[in-house]
N, C-alpha and C. Protein backbone atom coordinates (compact mmCIF):
# COMPACT_ATOMS: atom_id res chain seq x y z
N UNK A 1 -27.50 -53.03 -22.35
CA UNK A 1 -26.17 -53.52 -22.62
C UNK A 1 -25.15 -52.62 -21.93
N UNK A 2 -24.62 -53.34 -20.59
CA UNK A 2 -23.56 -52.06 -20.08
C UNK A 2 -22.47 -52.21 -20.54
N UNK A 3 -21.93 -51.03 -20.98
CA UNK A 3 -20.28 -51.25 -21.27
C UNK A 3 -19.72 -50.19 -20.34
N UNK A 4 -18.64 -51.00 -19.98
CA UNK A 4 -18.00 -50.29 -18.71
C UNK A 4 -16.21 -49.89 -19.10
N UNK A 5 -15.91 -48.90 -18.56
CA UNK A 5 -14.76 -48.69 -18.18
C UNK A 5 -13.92 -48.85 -17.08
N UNK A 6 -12.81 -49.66 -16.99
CA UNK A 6 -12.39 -50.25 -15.93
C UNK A 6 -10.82 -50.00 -15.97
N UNK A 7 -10.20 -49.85 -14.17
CA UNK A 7 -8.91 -50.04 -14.20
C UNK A 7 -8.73 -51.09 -13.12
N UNK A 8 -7.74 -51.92 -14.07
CA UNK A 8 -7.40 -53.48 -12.85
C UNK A 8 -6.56 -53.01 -12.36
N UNK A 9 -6.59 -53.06 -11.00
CA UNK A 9 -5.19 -53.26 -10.02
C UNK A 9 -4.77 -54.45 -9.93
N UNK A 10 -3.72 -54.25 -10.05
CA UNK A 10 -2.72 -56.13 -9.65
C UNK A 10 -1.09 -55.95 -8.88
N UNK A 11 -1.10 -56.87 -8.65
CA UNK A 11 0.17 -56.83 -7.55
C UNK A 11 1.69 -56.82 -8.85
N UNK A 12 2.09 -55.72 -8.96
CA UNK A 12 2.97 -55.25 -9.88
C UNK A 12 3.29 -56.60 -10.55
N UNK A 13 4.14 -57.48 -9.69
CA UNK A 13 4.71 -58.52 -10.34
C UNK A 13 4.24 -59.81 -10.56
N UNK A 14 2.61 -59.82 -10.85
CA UNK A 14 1.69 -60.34 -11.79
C UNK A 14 1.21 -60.21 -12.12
N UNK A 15 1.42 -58.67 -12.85
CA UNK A 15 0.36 -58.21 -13.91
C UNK A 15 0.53 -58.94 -15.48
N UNK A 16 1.27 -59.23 -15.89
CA UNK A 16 1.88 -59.99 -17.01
C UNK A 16 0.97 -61.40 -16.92
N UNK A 17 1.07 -61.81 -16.17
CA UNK A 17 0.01 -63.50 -16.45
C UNK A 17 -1.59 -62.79 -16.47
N UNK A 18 -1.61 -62.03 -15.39
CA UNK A 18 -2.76 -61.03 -15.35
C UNK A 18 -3.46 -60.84 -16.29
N UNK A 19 -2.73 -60.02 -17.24
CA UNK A 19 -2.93 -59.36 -18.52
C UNK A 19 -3.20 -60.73 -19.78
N UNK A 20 -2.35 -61.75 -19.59
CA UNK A 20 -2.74 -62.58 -20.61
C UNK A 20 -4.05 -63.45 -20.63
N UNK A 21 -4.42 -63.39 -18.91
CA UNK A 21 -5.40 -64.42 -18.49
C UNK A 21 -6.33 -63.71 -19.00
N UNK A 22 -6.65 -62.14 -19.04
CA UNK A 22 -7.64 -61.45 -19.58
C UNK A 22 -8.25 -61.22 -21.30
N UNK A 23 -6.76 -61.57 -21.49
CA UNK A 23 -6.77 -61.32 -23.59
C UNK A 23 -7.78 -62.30 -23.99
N UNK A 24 -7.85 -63.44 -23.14
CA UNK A 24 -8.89 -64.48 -24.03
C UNK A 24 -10.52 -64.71 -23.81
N UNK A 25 -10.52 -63.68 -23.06
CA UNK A 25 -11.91 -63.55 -22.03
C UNK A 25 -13.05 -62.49 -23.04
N UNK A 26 -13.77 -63.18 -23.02
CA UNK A 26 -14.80 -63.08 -24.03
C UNK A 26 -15.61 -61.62 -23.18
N UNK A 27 -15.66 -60.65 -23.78
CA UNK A 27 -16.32 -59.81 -23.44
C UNK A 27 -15.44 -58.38 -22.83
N UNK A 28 -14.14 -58.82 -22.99
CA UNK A 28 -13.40 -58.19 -22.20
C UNK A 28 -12.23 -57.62 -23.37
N UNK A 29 -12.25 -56.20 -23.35
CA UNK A 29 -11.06 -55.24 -24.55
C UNK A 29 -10.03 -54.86 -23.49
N UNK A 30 -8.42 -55.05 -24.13
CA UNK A 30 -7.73 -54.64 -23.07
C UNK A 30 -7.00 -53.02 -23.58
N UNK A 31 -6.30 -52.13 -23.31
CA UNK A 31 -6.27 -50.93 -23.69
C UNK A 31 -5.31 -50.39 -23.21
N UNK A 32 -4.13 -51.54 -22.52
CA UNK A 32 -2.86 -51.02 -21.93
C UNK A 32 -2.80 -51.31 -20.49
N UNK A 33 -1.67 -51.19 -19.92
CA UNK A 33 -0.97 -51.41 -18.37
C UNK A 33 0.17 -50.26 -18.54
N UNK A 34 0.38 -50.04 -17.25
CA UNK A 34 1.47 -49.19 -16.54
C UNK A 34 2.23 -50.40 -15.34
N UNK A 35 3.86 -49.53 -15.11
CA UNK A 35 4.39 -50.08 -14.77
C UNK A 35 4.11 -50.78 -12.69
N UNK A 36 3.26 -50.29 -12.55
CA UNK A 36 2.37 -50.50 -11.31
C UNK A 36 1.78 -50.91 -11.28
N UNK A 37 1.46 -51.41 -12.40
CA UNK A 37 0.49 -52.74 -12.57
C UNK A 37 -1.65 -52.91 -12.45
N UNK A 38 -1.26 -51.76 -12.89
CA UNK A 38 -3.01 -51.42 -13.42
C UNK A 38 -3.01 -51.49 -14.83
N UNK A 39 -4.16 -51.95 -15.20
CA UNK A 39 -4.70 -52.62 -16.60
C UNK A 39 -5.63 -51.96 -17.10
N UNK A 40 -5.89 -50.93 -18.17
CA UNK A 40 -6.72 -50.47 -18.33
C UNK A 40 -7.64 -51.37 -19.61
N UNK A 41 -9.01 -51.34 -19.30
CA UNK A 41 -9.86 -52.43 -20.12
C UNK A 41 -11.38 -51.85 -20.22
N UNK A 42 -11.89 -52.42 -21.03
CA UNK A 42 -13.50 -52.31 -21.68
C UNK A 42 -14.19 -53.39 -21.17
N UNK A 43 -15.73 -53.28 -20.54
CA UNK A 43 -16.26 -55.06 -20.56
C UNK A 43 -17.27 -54.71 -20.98
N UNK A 44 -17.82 -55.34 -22.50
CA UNK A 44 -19.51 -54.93 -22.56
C UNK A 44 -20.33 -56.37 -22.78
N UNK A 45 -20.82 -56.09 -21.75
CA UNK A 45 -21.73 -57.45 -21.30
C UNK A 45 -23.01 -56.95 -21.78
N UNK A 46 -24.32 -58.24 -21.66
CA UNK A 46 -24.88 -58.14 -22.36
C UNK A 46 -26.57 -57.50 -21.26
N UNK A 47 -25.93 -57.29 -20.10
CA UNK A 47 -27.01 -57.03 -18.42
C UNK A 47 -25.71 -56.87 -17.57
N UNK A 48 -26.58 -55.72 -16.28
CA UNK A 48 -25.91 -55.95 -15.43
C UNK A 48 -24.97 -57.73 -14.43
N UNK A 49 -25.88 -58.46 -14.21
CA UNK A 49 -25.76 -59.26 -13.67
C UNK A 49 -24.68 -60.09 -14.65
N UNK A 50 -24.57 -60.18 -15.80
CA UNK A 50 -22.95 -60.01 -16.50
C UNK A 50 -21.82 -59.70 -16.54
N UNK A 51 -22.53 -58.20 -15.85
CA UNK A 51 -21.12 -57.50 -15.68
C UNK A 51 -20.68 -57.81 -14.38
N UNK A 52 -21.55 -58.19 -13.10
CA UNK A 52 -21.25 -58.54 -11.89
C UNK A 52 -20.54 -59.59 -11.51
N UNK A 53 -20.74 -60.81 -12.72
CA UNK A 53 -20.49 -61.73 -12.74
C UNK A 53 -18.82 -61.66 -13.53
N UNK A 54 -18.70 -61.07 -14.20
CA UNK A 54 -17.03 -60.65 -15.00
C UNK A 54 -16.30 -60.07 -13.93
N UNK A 55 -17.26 -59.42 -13.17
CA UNK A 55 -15.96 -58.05 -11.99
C UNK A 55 -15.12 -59.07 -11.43
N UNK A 56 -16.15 -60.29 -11.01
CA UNK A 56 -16.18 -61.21 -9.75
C UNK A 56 -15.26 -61.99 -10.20
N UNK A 57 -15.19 -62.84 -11.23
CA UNK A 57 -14.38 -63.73 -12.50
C UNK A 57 -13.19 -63.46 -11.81
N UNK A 58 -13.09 -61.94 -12.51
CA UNK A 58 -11.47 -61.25 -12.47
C UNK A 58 -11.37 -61.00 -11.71
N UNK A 59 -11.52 -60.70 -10.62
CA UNK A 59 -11.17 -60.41 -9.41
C UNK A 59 -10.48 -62.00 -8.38
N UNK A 60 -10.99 -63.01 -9.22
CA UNK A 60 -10.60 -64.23 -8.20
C UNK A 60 -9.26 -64.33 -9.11
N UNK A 61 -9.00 -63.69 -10.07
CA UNK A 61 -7.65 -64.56 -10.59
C UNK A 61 -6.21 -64.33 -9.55
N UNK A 62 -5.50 -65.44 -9.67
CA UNK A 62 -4.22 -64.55 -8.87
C UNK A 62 -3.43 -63.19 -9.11
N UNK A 63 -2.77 -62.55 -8.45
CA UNK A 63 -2.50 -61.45 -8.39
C UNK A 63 -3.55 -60.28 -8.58
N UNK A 64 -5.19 -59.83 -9.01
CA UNK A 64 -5.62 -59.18 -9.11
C UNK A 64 -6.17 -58.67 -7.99
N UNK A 65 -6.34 -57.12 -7.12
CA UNK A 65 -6.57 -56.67 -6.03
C UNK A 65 -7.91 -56.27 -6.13
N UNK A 66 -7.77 -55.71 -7.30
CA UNK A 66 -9.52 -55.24 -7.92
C UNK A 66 -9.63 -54.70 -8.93
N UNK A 67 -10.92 -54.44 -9.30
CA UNK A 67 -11.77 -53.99 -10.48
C UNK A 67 -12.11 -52.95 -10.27
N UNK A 68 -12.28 -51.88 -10.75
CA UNK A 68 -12.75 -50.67 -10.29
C UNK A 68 -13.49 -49.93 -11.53
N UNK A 69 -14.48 -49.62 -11.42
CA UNK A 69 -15.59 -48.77 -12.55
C UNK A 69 -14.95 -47.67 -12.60
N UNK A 70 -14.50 -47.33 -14.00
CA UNK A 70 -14.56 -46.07 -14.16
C UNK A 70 -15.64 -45.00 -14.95
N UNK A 71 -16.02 -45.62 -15.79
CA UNK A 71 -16.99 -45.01 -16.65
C UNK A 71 -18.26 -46.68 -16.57
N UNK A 72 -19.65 -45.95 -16.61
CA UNK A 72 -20.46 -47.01 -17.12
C UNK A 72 -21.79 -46.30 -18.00
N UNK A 73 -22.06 -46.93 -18.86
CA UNK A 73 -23.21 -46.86 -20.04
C UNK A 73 -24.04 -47.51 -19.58
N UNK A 74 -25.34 -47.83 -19.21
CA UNK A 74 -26.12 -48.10 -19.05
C UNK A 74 -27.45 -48.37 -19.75
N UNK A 75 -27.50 -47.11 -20.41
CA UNK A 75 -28.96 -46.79 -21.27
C UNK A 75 -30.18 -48.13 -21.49
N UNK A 76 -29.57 -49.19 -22.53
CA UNK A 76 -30.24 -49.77 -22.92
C UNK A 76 -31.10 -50.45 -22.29
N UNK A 77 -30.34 -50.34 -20.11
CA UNK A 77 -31.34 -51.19 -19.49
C UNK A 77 -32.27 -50.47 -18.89
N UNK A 78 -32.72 -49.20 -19.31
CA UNK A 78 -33.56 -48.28 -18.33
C UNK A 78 -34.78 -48.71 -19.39
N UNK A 79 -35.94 -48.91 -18.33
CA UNK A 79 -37.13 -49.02 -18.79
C UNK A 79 -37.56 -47.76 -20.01
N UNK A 80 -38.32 -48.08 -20.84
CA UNK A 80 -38.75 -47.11 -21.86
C UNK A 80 -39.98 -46.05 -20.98
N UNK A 81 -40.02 -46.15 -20.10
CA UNK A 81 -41.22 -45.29 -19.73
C UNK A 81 -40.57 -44.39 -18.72
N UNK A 82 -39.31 -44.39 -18.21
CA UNK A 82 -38.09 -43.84 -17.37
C UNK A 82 -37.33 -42.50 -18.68
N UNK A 83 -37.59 -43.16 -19.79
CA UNK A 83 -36.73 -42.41 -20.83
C UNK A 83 -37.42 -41.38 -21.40
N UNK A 84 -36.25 -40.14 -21.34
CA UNK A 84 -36.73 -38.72 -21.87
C UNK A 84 -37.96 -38.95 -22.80
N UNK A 85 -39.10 -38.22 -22.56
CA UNK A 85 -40.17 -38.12 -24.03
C UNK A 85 -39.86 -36.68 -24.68
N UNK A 86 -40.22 -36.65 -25.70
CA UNK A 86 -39.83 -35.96 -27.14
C UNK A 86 -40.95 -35.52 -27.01
């Protein structure tokens, strides 16, 4: 299950539709904007190919420039035989 940390870039003067198009998006926590129009947000999907598929989503909306990872969790998808033994 990755949950990621993300900052949206958007073109200052559509971050506001930006920001609302995102509030209803299932999988997606929003956590504030600045006046430059980056969005700071959570996405915890349920696999990578989820989360690839959300970057991509948001990234086609208007005004958004990009998605950018800031933090990612991973764990749950690493094979059990990859993971520290005790």
């Amino acid at each position: 299950m990755p949950i990621t940390g993300v900052a949206i870039q958007t073109i200052p003067q559509k971050m506001e539709g930006v920001y609302e198009s995102l509030q209803g998006m299932e999988g997606v926590s929003l956590y504030g904007h600045d006046q430059k129009g980056n969005i700071i947000a959570v996405f915890d999907t349920k696999n990578k190919q989820e989360l690839d598929d959300l970057s991509n989503r948001i990234e086609s909306i208007e005004g958004v420039i990009k998605v950018m990872g800031v933090y990612h969790h991973f764990e749950d998808d690493i094979p059990q035989s990859k993971k520290a033994k005790k």
